[in-house]
N, C-alpha and C. Protein backbone atom coordinates (compact mmCIF):
# COMPACT_ATOMS: atom_id res chain seq x y z
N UNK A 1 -1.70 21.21 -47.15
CA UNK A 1 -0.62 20.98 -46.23
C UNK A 1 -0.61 22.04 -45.13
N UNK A 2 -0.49 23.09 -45.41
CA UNK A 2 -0.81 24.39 -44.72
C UNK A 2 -1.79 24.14 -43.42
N UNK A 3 -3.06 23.84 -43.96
CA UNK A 3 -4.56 23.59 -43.29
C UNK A 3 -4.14 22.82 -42.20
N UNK A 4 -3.42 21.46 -43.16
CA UNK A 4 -3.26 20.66 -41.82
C UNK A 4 -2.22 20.98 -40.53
N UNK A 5 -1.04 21.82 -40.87
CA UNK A 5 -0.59 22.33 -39.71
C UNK A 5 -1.03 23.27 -39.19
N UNK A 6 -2.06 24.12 -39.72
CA UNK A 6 -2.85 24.85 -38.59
C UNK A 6 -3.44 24.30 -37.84
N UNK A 7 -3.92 22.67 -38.27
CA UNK A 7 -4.99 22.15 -37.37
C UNK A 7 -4.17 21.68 -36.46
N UNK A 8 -2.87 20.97 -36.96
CA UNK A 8 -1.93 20.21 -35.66
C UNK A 8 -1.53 21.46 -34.51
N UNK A 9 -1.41 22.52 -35.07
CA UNK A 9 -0.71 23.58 -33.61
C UNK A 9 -2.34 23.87 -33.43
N UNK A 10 -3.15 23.95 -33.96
CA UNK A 10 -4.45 24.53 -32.74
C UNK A 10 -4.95 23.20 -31.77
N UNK A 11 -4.94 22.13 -32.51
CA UNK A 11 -5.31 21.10 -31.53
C UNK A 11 -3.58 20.87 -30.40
N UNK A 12 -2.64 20.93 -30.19
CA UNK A 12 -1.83 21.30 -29.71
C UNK A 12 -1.93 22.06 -28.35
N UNK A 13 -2.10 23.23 -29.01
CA UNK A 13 -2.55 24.41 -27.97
C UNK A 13 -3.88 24.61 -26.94
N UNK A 14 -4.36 23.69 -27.81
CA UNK A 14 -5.78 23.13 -26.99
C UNK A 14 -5.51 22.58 -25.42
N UNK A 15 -4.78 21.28 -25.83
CA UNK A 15 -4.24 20.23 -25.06
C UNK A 15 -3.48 20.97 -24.07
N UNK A 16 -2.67 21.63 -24.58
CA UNK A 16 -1.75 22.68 -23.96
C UNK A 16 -2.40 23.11 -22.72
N UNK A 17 -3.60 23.88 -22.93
CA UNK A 17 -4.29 24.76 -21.88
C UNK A 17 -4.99 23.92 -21.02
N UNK A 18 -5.05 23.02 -21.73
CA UNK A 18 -6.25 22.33 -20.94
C UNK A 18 -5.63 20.66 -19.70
N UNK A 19 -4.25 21.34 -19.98
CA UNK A 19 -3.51 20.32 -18.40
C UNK A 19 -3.37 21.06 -17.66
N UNK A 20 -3.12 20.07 -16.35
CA UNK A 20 -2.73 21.38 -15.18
C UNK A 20 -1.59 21.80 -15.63
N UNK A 21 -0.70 22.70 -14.39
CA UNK A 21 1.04 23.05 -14.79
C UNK A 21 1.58 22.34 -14.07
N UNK A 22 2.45 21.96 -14.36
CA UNK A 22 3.56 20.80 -13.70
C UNK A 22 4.47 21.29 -13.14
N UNK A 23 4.39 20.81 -11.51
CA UNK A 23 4.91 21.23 -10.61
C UNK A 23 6.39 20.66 -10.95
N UNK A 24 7.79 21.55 -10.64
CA UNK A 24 9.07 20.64 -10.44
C UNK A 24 9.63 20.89 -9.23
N UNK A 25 10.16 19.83 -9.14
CA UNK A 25 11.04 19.62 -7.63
C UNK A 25 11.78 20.60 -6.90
N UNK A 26 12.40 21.95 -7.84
CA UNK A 26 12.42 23.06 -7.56
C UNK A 26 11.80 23.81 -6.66
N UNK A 27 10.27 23.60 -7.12
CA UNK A 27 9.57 24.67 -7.05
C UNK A 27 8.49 24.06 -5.63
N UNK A 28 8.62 22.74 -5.35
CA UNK A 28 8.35 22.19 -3.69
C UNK A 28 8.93 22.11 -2.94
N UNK A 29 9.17 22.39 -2.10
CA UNK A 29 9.48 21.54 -0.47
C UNK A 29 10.02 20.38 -0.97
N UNK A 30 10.86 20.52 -0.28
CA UNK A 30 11.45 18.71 0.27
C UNK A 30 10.90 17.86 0.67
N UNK A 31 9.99 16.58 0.46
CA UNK A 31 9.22 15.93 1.29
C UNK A 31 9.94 15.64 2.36
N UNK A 32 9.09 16.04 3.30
CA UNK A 32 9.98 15.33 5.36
C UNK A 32 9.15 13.66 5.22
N UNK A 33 9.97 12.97 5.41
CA UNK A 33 9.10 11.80 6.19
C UNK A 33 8.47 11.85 7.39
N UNK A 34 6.85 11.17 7.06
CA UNK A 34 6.56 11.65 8.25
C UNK A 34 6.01 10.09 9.03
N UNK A 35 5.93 10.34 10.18
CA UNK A 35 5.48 8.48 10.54
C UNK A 35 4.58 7.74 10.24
N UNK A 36 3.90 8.25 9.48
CA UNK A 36 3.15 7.38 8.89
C UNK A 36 3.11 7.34 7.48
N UNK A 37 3.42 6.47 6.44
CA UNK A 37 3.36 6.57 5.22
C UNK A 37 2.57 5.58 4.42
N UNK A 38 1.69 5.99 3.17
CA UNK A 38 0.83 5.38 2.71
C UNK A 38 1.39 5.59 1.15
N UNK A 39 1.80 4.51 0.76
CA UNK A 39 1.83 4.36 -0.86
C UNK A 39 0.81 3.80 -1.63
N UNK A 40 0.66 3.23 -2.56
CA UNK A 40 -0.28 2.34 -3.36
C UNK A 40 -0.59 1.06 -2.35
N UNK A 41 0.70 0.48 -2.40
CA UNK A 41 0.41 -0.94 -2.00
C UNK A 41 1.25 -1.09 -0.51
N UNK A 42 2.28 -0.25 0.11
CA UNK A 42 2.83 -0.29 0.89
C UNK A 42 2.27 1.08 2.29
N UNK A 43 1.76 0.70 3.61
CA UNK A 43 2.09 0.95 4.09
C UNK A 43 2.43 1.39 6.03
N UNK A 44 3.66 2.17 5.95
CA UNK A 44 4.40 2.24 6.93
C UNK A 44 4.08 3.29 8.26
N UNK A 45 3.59 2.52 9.63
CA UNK A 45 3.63 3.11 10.92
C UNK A 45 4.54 3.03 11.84
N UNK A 46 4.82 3.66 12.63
CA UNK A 46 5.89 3.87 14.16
C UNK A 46 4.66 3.77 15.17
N UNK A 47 4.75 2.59 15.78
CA UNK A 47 3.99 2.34 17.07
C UNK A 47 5.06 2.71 18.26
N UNK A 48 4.20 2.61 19.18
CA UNK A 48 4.35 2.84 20.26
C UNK A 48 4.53 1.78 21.21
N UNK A 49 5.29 0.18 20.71
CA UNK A 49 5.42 -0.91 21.14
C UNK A 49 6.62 -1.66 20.86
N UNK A 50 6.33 -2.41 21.79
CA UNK A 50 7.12 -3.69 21.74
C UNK A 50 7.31 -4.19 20.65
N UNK A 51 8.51 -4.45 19.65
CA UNK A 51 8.31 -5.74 18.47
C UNK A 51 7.14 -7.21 18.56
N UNK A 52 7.13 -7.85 19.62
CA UNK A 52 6.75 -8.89 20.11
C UNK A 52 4.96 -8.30 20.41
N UNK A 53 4.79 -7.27 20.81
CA UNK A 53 3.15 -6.99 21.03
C UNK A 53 2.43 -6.68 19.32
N UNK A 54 3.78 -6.19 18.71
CA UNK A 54 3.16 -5.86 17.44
C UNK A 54 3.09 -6.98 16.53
N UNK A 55 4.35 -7.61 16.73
CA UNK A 55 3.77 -8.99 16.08
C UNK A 55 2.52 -9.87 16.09
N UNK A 56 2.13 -9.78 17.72
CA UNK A 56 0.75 -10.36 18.15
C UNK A 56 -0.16 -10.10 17.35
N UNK A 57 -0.43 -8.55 17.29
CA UNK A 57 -1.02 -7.93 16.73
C UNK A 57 -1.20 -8.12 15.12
N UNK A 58 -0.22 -8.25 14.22
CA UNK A 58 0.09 -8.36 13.17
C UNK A 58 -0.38 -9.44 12.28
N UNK A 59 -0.48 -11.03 13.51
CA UNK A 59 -1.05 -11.83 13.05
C UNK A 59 -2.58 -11.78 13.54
N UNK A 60 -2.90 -11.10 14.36
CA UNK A 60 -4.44 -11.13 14.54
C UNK A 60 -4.99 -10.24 13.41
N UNK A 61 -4.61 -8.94 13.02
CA UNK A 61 -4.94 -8.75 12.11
C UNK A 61 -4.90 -9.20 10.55
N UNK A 62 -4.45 -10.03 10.20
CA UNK A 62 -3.99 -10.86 9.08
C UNK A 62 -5.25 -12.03 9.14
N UNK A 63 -5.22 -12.65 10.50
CA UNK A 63 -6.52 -13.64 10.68
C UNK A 63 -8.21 -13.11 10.40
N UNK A 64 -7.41 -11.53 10.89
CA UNK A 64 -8.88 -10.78 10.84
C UNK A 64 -9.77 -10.45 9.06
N UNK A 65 -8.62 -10.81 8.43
CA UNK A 65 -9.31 -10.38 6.90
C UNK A 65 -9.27 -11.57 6.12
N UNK A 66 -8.94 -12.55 6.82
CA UNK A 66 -9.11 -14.78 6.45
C UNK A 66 -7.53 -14.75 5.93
N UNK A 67 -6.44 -13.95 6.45
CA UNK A 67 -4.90 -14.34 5.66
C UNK A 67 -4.36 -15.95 6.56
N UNK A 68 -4.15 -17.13 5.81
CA UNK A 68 -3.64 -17.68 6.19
C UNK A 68 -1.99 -17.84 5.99
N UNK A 69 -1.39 -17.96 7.18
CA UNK A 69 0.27 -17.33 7.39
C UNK A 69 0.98 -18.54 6.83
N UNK A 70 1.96 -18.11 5.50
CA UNK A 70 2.71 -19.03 5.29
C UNK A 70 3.63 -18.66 5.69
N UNK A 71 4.33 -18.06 6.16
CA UNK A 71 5.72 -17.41 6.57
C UNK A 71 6.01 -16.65 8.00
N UNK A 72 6.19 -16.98 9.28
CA UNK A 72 6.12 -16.24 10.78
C UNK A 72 7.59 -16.38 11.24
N UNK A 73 8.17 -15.39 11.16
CA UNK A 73 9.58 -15.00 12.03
C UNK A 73 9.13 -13.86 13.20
N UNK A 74 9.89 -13.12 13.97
CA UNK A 74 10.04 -12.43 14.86
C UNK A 74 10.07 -11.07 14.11
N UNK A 75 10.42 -10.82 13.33
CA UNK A 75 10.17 -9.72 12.38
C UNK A 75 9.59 -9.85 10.96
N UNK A 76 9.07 -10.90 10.22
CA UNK A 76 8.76 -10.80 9.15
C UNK A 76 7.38 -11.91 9.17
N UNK A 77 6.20 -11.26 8.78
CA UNK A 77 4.92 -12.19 8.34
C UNK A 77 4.72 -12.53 7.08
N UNK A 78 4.32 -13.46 6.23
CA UNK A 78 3.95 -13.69 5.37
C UNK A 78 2.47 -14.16 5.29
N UNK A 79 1.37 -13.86 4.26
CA UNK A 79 0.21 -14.40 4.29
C UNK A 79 -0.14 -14.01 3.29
N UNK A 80 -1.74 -15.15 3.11
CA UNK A 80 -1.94 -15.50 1.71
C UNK A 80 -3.29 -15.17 1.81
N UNK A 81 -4.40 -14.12 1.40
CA UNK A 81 -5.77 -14.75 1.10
C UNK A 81 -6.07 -15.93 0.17
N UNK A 82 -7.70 -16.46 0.98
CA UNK A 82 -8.00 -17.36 -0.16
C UNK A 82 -8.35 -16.72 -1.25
N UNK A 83 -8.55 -17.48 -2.19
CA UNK A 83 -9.07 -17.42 -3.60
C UNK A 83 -10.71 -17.98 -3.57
N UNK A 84 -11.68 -16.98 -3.65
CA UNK A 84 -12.61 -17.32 -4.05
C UNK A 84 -13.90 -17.09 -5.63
N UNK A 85 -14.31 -17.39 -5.96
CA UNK A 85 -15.40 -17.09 -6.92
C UNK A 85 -16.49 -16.78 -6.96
N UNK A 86 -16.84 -15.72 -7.64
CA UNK A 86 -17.79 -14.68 -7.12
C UNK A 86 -18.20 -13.96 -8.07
N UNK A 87 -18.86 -12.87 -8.28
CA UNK A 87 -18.86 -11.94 -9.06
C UNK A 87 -17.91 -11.85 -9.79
N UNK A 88 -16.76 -11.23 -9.37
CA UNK A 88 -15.63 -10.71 -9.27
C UNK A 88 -14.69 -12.14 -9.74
N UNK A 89 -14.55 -12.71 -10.77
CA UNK A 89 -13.63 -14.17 -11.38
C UNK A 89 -12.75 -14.02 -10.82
N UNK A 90 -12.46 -15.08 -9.63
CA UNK A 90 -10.76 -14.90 -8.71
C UNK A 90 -10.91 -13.80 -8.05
N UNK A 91 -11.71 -13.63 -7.77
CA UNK A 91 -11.21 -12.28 -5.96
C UNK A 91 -10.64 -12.81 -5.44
N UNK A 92 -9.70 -12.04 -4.20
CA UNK A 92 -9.25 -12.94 -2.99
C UNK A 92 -7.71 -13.45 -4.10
N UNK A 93 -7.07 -13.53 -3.05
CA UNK A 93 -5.56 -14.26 -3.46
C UNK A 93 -4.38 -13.56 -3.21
N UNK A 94 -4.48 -12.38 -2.85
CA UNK A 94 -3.66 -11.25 -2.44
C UNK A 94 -2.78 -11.59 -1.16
N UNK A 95 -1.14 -11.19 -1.49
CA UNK A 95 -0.19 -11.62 -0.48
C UNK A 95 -0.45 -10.32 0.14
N UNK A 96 0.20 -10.62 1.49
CA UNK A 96 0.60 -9.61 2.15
C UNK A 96 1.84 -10.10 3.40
N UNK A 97 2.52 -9.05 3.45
CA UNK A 97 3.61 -9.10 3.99
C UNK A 97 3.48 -8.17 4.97
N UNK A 98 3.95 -8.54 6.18
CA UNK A 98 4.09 -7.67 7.69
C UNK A 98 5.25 -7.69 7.74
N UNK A 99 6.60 -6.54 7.59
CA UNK A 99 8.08 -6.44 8.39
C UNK A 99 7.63 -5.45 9.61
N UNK A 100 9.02 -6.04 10.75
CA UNK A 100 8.62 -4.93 11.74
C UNK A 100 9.84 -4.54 12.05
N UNK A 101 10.65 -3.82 12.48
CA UNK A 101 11.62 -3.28 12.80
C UNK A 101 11.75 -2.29 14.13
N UNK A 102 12.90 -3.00 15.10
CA UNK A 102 12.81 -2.23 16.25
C UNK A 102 13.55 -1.49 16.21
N UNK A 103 12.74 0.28 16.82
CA UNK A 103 13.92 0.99 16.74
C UNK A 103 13.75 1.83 17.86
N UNK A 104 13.95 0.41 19.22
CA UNK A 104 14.39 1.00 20.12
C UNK A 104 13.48 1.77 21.30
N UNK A 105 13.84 2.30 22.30
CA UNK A 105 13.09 2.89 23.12
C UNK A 105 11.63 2.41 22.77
N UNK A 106 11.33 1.41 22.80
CA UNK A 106 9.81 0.78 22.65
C UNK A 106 9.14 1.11 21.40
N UNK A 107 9.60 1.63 20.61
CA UNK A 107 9.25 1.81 19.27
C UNK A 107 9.60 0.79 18.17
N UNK A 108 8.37 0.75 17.31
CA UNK A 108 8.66 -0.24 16.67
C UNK A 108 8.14 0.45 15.17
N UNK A 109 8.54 0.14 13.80
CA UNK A 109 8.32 0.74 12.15
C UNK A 109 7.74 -0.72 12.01
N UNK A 110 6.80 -0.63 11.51
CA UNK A 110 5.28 -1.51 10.80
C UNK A 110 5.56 -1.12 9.64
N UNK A 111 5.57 -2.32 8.52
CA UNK A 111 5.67 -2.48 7.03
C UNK A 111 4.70 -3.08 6.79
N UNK A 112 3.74 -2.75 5.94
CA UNK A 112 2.86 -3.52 5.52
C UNK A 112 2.58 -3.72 3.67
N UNK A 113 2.72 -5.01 3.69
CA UNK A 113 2.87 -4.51 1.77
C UNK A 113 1.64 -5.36 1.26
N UNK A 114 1.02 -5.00 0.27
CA UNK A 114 0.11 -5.86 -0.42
C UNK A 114 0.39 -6.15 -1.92
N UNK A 115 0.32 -7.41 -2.13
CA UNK A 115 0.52 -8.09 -3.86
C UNK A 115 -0.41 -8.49 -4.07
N UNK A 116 -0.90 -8.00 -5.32
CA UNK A 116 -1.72 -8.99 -6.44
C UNK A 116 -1.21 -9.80 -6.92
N UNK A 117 -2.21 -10.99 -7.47
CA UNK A 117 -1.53 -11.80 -8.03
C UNK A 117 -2.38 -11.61 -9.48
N UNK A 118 -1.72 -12.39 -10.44
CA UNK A 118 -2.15 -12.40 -11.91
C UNK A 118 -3.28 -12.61 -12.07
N UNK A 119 -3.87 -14.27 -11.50
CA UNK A 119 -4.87 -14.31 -11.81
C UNK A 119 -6.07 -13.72 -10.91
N UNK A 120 -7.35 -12.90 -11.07
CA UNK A 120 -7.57 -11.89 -10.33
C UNK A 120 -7.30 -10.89 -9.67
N UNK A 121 -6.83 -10.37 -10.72
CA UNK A 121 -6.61 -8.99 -10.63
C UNK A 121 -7.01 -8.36 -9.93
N UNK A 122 -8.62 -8.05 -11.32
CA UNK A 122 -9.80 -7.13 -11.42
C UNK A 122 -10.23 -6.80 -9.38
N UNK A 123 -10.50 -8.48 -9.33
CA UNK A 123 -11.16 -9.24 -7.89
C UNK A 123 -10.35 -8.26 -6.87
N UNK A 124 -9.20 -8.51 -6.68
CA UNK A 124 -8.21 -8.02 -5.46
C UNK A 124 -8.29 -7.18 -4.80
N UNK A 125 -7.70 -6.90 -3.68
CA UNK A 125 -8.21 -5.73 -3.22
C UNK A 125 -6.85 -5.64 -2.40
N UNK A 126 -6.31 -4.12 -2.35
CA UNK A 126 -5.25 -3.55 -1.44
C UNK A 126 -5.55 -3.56 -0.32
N UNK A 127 -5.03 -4.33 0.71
CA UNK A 127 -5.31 -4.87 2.03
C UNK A 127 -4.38 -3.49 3.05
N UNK A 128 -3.53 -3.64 2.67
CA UNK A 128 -2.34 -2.51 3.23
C UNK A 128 -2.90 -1.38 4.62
N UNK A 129 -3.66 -0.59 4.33
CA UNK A 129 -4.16 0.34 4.76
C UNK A 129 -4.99 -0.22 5.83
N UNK A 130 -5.71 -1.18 5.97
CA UNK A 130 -6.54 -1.90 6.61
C UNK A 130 -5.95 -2.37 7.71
N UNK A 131 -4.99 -3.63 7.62
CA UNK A 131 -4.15 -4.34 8.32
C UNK A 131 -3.42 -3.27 9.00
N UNK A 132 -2.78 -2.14 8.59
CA UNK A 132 -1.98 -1.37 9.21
C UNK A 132 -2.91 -0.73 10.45
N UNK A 133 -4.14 -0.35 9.96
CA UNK A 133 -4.75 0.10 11.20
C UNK A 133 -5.44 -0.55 12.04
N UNK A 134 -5.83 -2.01 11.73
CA UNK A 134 -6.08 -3.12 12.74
C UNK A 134 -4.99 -3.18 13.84
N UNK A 135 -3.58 -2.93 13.26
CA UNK A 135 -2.35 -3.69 14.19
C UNK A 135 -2.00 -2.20 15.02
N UNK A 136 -2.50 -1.20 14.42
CA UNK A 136 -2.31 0.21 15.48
C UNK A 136 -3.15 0.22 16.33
N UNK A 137 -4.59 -0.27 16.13
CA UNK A 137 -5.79 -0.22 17.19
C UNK A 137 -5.70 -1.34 18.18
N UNK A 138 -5.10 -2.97 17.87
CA UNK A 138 -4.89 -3.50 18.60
C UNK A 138 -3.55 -3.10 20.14
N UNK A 139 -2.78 -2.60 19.21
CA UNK A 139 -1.84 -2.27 20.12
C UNK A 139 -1.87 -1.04 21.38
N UNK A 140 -2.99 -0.07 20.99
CA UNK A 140 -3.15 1.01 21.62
C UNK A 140 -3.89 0.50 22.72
């Protein structure tokens, strides 16, 4: 019995040393938002435009990676890749969503979100990052 709790606190202490140290919220900075933000699947730019030029934009880039648009308002895109078969069982099928929001003095906040869907997973691919900088290069 003994033996074995020496072995549980040395393998313990092992583990112990061998993570990094964990930073707490304390002990950072405040994150500032900054204009451009990149999450997993979401993300967000401040152009230097018109709502209406970025929209342009928004759907050319969406056409640019085969998204066909089920959803077009003045501020909100919806689109669908196809689904194809490949290597990869079900690649392709991934939503993506364009919000835009004006805020003013010719500025406009770019949302860009990307979903997987269930079936093809593995296949999918985070579009987000892509589309966001198609619709910044078009606009510039």
């Amino acid at each position: 019995m003994k033996s074995r709790l020496s072995l549980l606190v040395l393998c313990s202490s092992i583990l112990t040393l061998s993570l990094p140290p964990i930073a707490f919220a304390a002990d950072t900075p405040a994150a500032v938002p900054a204009k451009n933000e990149t999450k997993k699947n979401i993300t967000i730019v401040v152009l230097t435009a018109k709502p209406e030029a970025v929209h342009a934009a928004a759907l050319q880039a969406l056409a640019g990676i085969g998204c066909e648009v089920k959803k077009d308002t003045p501020l909100a895109i919806e689109g669908k890749r196809s689904n194809k078969i490949g290597l990869a069982v079900g690649s392709g099928g991934e939503k993506l969503f364009v919000e835009l929001k004006d805020l003013g003095e010719g500025k406009t906040e770019v949302k860009v979100t990307t979903k997987k869907t269930m079936v093809g997973l593995v296949g999918q691919k985070l579009w987000n990052e892509e589309v966001a900088t198609q619709i910044s290069n078009v606009v510039k």
